[in-house]
C-alpha atoms as a PDB file:
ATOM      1  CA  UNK A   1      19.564  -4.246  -2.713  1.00  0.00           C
ATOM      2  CA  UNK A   2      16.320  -4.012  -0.921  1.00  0.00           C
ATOM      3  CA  UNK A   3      14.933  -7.508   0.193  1.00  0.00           C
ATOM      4  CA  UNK A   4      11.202  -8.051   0.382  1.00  0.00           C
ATOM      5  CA  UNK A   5      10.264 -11.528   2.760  1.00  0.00           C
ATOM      6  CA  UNK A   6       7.045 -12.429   0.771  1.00  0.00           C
ATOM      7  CA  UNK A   7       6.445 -16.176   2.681  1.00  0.00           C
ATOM      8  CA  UNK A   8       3.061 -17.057   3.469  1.00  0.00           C
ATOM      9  CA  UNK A   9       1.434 -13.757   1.525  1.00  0.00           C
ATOM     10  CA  UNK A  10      -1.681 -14.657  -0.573  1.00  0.00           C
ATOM     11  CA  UNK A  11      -1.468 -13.648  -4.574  1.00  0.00           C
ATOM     12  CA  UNK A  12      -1.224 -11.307  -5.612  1.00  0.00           C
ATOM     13  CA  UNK A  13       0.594  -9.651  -2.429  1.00  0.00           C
ATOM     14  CA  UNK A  14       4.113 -10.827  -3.765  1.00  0.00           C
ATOM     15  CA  UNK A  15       3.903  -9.216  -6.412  1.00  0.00           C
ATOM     16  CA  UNK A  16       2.344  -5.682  -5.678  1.00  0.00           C
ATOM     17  CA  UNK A  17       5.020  -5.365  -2.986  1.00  0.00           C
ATOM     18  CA  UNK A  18       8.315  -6.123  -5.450  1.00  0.00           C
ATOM     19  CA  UNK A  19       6.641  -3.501  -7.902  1.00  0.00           C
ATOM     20  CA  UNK A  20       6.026  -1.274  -5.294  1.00  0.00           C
ATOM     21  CA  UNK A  21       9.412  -1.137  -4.254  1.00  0.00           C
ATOM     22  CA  UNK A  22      10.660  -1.450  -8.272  1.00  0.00           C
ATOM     23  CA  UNK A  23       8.651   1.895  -8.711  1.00  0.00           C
ATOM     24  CA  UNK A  24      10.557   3.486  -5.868  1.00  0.00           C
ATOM     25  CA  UNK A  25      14.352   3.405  -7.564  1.00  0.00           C
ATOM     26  CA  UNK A  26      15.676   4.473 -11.085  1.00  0.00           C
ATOM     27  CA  UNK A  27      18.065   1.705 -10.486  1.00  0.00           C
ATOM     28  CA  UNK A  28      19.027  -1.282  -8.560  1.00  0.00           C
ATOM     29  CA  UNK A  29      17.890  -4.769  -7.580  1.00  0.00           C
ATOM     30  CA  UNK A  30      15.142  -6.302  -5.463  1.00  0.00           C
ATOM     31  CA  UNK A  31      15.311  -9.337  -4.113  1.00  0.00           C
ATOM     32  CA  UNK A  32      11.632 -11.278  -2.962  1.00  0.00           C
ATOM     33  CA  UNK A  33      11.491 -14.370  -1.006  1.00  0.00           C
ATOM     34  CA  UNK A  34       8.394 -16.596  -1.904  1.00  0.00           C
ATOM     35  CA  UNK A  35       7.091 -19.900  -1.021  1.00  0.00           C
ATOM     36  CA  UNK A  36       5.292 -21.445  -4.039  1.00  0.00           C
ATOM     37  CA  UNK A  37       6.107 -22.017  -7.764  1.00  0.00           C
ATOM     38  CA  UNK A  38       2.725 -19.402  -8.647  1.00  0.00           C
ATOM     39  CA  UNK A  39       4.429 -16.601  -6.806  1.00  0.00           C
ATOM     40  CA  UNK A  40       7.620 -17.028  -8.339  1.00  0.00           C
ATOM     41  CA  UNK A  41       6.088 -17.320 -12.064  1.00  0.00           C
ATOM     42  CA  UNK A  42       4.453 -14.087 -11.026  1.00  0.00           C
ATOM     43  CA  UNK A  43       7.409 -12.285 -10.317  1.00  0.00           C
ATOM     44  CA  UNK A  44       9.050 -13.319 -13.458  1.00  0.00           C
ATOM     45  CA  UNK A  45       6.379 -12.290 -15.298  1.00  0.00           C
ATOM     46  CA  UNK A  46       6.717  -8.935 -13.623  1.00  0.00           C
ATOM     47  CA  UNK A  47      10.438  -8.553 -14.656  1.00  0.00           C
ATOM     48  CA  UNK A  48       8.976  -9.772 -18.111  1.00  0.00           C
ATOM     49  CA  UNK A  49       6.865  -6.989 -18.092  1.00  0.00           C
ATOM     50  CA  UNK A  50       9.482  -4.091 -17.273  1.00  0.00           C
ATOM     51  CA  UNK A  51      11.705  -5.490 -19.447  1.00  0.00           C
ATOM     52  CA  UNK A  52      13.752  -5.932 -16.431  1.00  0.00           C
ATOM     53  CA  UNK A  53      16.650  -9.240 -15.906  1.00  0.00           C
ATOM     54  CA  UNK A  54      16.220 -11.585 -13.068  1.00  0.00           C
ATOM     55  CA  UNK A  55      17.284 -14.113 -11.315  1.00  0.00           C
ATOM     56  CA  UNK A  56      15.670 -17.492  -9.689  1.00  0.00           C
ATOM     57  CA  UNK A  57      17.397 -18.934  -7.383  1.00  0.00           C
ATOM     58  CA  UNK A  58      15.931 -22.451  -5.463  1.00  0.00           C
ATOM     59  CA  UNK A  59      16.072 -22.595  -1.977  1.00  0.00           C
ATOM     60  CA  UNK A  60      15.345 -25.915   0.482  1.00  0.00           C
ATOM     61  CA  UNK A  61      12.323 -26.123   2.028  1.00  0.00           C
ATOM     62  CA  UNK A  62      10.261 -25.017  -1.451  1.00  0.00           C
ATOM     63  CA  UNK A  63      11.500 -21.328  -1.133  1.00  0.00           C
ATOM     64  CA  UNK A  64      12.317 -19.401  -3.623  1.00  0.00           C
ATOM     65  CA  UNK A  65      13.943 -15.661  -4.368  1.00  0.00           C
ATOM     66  CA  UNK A  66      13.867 -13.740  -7.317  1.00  0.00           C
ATOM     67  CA  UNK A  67      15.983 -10.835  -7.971  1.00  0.00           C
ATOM     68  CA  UNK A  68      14.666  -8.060 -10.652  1.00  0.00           C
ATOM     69  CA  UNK A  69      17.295  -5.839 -11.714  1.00  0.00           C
ATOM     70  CA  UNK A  70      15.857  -2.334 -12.922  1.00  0.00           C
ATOM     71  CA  UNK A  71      18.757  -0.291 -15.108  1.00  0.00           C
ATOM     72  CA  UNK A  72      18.494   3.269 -14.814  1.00  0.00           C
ATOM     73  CA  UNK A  73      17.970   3.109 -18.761  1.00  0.00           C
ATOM     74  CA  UNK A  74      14.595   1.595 -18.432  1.00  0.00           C
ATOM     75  CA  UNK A  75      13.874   4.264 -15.680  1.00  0.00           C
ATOM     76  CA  UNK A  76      14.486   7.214 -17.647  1.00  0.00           C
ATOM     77  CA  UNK A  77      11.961   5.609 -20.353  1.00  0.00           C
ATOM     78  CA  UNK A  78       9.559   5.001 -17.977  1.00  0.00           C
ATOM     79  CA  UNK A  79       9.381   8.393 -15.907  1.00  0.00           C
ATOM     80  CA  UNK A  80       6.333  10.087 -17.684  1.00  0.00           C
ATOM     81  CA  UNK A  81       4.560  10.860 -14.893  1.00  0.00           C
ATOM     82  CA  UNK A  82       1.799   8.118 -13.933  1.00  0.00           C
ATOM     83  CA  UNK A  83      -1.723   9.256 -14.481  1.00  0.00           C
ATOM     84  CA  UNK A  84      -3.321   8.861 -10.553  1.00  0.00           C
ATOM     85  CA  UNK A  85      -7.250   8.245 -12.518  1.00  0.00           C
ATOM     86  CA  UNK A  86      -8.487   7.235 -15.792  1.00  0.00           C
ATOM     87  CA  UNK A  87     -11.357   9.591 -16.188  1.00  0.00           C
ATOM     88  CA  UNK A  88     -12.483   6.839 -18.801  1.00  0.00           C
ATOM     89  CA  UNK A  89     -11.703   3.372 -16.977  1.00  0.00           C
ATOM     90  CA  UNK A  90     -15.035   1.906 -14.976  1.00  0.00           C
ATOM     91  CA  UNK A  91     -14.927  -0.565 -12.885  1.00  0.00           C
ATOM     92  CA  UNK A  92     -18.526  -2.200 -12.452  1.00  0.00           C
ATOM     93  CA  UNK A  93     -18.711  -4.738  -9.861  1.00  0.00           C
ATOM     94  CA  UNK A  94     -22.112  -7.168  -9.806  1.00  0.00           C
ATOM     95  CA  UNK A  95     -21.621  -9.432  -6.884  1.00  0.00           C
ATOM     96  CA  UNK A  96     -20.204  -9.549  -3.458  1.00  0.00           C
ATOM     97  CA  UNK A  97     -17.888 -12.712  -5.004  1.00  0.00           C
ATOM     98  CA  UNK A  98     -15.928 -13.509  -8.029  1.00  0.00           C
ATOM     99  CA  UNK A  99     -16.806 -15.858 -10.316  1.00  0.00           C
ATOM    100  CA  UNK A 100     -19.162 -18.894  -9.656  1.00  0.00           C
ATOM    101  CA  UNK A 101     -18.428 -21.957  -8.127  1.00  0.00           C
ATOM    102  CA  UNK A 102     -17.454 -22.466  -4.284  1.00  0.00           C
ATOM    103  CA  UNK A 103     -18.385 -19.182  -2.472  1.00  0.00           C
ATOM    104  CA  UNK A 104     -15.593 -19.072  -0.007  1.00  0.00           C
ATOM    105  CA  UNK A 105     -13.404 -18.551  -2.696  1.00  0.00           C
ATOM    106  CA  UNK A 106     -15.369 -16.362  -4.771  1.00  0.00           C
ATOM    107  CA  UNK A 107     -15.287 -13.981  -1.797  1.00  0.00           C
ATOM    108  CA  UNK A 108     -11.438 -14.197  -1.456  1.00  0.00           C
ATOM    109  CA  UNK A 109     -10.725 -13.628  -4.733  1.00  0.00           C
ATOM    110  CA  UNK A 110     -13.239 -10.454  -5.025  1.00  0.00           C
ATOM    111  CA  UNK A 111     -10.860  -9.533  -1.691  1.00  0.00           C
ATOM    112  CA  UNK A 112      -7.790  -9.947  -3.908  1.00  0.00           C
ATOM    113  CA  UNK A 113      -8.847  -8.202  -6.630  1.00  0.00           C
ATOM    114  CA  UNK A 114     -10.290  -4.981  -4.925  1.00  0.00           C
ATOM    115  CA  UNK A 115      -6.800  -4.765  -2.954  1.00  0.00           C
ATOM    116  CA  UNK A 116      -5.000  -5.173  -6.592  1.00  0.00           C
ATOM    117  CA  UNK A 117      -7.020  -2.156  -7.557  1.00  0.00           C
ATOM    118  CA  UNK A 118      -5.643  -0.574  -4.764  1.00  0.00           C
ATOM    119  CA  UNK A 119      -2.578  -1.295  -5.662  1.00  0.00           C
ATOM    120  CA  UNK A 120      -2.625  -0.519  -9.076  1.00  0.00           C
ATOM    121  CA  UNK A 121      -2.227   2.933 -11.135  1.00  0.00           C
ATOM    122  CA  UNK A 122      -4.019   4.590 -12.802  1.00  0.00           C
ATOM    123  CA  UNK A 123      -7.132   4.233 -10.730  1.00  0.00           C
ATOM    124  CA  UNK A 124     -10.661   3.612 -11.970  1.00  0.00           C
ATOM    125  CA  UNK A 125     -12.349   6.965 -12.446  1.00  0.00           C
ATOM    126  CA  UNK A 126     -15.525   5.318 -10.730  1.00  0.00           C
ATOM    127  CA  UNK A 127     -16.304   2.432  -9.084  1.00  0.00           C
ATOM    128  CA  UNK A 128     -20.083   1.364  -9.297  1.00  0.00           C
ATOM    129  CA  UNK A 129     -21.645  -1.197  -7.294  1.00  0.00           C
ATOM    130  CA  UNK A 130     -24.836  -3.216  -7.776  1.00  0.00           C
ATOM    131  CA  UNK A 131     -27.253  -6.336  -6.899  1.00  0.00           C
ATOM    132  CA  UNK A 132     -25.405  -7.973  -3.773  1.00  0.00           C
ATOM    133  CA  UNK A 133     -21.703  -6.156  -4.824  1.00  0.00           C
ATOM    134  CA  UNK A 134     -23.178  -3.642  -2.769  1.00  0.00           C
ATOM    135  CA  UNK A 135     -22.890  -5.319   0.055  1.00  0.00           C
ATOM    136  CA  UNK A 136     -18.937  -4.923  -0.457  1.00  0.00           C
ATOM    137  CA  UNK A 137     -19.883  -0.802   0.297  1.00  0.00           C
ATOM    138  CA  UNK A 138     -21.652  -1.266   3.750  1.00  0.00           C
ATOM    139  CA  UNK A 139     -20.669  -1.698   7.256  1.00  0.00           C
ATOM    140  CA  UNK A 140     -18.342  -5.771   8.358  1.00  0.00           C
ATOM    141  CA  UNK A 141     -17.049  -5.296   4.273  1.00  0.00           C
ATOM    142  CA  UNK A 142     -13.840  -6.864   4.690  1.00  0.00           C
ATOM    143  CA  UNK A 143     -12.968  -4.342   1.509  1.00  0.00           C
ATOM    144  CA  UNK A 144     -13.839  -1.263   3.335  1.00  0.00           C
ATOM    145  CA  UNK A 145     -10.279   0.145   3.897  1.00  0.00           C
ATOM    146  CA  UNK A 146      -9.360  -0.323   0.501  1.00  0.00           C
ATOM    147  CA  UNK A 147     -12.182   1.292  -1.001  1.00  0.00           C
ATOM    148  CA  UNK A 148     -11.929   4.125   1.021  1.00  0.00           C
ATOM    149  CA  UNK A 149      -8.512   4.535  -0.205  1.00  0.00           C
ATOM    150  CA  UNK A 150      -9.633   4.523  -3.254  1.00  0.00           C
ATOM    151  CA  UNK A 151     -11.911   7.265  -2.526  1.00  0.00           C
ATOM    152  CA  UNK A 152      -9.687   8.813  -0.823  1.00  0.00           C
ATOM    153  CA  UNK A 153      -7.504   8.887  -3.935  1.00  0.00           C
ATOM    154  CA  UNK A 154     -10.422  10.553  -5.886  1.00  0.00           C
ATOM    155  CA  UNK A 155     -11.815   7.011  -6.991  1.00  0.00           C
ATOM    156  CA  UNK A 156     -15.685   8.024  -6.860  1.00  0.00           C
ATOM    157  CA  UNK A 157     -17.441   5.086  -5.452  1.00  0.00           C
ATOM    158  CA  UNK A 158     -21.317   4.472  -6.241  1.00  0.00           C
ATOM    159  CA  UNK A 159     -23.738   2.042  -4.547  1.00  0.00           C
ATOM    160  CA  UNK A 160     -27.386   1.342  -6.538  1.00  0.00           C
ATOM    161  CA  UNK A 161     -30.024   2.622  -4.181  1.00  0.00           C
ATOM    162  CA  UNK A 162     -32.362  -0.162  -5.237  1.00  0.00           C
ATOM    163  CA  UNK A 163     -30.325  -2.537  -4.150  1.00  0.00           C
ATOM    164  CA  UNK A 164     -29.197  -1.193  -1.033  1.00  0.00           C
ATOM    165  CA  UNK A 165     -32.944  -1.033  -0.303  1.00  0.00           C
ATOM    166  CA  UNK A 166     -33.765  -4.772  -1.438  1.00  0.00           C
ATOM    167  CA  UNK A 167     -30.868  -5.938   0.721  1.00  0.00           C
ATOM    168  CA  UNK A 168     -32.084  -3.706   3.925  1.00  0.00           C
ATOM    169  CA  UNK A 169     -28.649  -2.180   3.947  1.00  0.00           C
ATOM    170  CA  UNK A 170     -29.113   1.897   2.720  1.00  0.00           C
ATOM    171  CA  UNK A 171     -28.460   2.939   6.447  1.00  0.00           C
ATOM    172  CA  UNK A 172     -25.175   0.813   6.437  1.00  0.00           C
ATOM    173  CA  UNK A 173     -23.531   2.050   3.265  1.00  0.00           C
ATOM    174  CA  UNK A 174     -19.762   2.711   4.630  1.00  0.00           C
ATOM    175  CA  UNK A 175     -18.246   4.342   1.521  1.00  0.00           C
ATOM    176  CA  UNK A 176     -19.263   6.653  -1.324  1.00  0.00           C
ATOM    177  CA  UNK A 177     -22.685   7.671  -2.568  1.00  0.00           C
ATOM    178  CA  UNK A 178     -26.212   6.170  -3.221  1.00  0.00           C
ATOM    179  CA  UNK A 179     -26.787   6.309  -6.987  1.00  0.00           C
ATOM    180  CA  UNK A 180     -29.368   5.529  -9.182  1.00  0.00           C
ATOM    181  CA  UNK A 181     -29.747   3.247 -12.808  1.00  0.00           C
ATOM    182  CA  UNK A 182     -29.758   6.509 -14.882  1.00  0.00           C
ATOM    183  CA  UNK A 183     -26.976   7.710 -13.146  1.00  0.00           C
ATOM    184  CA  UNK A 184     -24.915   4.201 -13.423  1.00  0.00           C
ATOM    185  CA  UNK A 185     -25.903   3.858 -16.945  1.00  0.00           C
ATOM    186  CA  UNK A 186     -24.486   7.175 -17.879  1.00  0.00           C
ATOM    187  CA  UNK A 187     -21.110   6.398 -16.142  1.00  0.00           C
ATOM    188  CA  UNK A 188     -20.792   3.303 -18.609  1.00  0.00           C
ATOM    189  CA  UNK A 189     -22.157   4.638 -21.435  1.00  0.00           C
ATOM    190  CA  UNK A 190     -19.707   7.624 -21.244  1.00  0.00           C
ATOM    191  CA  UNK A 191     -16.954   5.157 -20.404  1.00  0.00           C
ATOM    192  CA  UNK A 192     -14.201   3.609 -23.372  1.00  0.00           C
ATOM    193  CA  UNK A 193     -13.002   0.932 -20.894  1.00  0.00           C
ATOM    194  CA  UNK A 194     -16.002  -1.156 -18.459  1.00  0.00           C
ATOM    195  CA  UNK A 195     -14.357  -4.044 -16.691  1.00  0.00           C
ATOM    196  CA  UNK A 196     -17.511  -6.420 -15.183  1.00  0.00           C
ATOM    197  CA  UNK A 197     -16.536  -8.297 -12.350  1.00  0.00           C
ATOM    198  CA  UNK A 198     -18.691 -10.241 -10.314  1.00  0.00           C
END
C-alpha cells in the first residue's frame, strides 16, 4: 500500500498526488492523509470517478485518510494509452487572476489551476494568453515552472504582443512566443473545446 502524507497541501494538491500514484499501479491501494473535510470529499470523489472502493477513516485532531482501492479489472479497462495533447482543447486565459472579487485569492486560485493543468492529461494543444494574463508568461510569474513544463511537454504557449507592449513587458516574456489577434483568433476558431479563464 503506498501512503501519501497530504497535511497542510493546498487543493487541489491532495488530490493530483493520490491520482498520480493511482495511475502508477494496475492494482492495489493508496492510502492519503488529509486535514480538512474539502480534501477528503475530493478524494472520494476521485474514487467516485475511477469507479474505484474506498475507505474514510476519522482520525483525532481533524485528520483524515482515505484509502482508494484500484482492482486490476478496472486497470485493464483503462490502459488505452493516454493521449499526451488534445490538438483540439484551448486553453485561453484573460487575466493574471481568477474570477473577481478579492485579488489575493484570485491570484491563488489562477496558481492552482495552471498547476492542475500541469497535472492533468491530455494537455491543452495551446495555451494563449492575453490583456494582463500575460503577465503570468513574463519574468517573477509564480507559474513559470509549470508553464514551461507544459511547453516542455509540447503545450505551445502564446503571449498577445499588444499586450505585452501596453503592459511594458515584451522584453520579459519568460515562456513561449509573441503572437498576434489573427493568429489567436485562428487557434480558437479552429478549436472544438475553448475553456476561458480569467
Amino acid at each position: 500500500m503506498k501512503e501519501i502524507d497530504a497535511r497542510g497541501l493546498e487543493c487541489p494538491k491532495p488530490v493530483i498526488l493520490t491520482k498520480n500514484e493511482l495511475d502508477k499501479i494496475e492494482e492495489g491501494k493508496v492510502k492519503t492523509t488529509v486535514d480538512n473535510e474539502v480534501a477528503r470529499e475530493n478524494l472520494i470523489k476521485l474514487a467516485t470517478s475511477i469507479n474505484a472502493n474506498y475507505e474514510v477513516e476519522s482520525l483525532e485532531g481533524g485528520l483524515f485518510t482515505v484509502t482508494i482501492e484500484k482492482k486490476s479489472i478496472e486497470a485493464k479497462n483503462t490502459t488505452k494509452k493516454m493521449v499526451e495533447v488534445d490538438e483540439n482543447f484551448v486553453i485561453a486565459i484573460q487575466s493574471e487572476h481568477m474570477g473577481r472579487g478579492d485579488d489575493k485569492l484570485a491570484k491563488i486560485l489562477i496558481k492552482s489551476f495552471i498547476y492542475t493543468v500541469r497535472e492533468t492529461k491530455p494537455y491543452p494543444n495551446t495555451m494563449v494568453f492575453f490583456n494582463s494574463g500575460v503577465k503570468l508568461t513574463v519574468e517573477g510569474s509564480e507559474v513559470l515552472d509549470d508553464l514551461k513544463a507544459l511547453e516542455e511537454a509540447g503545450v505551445e504557449i502564446i503571449s498577445c504582443g499588444t499586450c505585452l507592449d501596453y503592459f511594458n513587458l515584451k522584453d520579459k516574456l519568460s515562456v513561449g512566443n509573441i503572437s498576434n489577434m489573427y493568429t489567436i483568433y485562428e487557434k480558437i476558431r479552429n478549436s472544438t473545446n475553448v475553456v476561458t479563464i480569467g
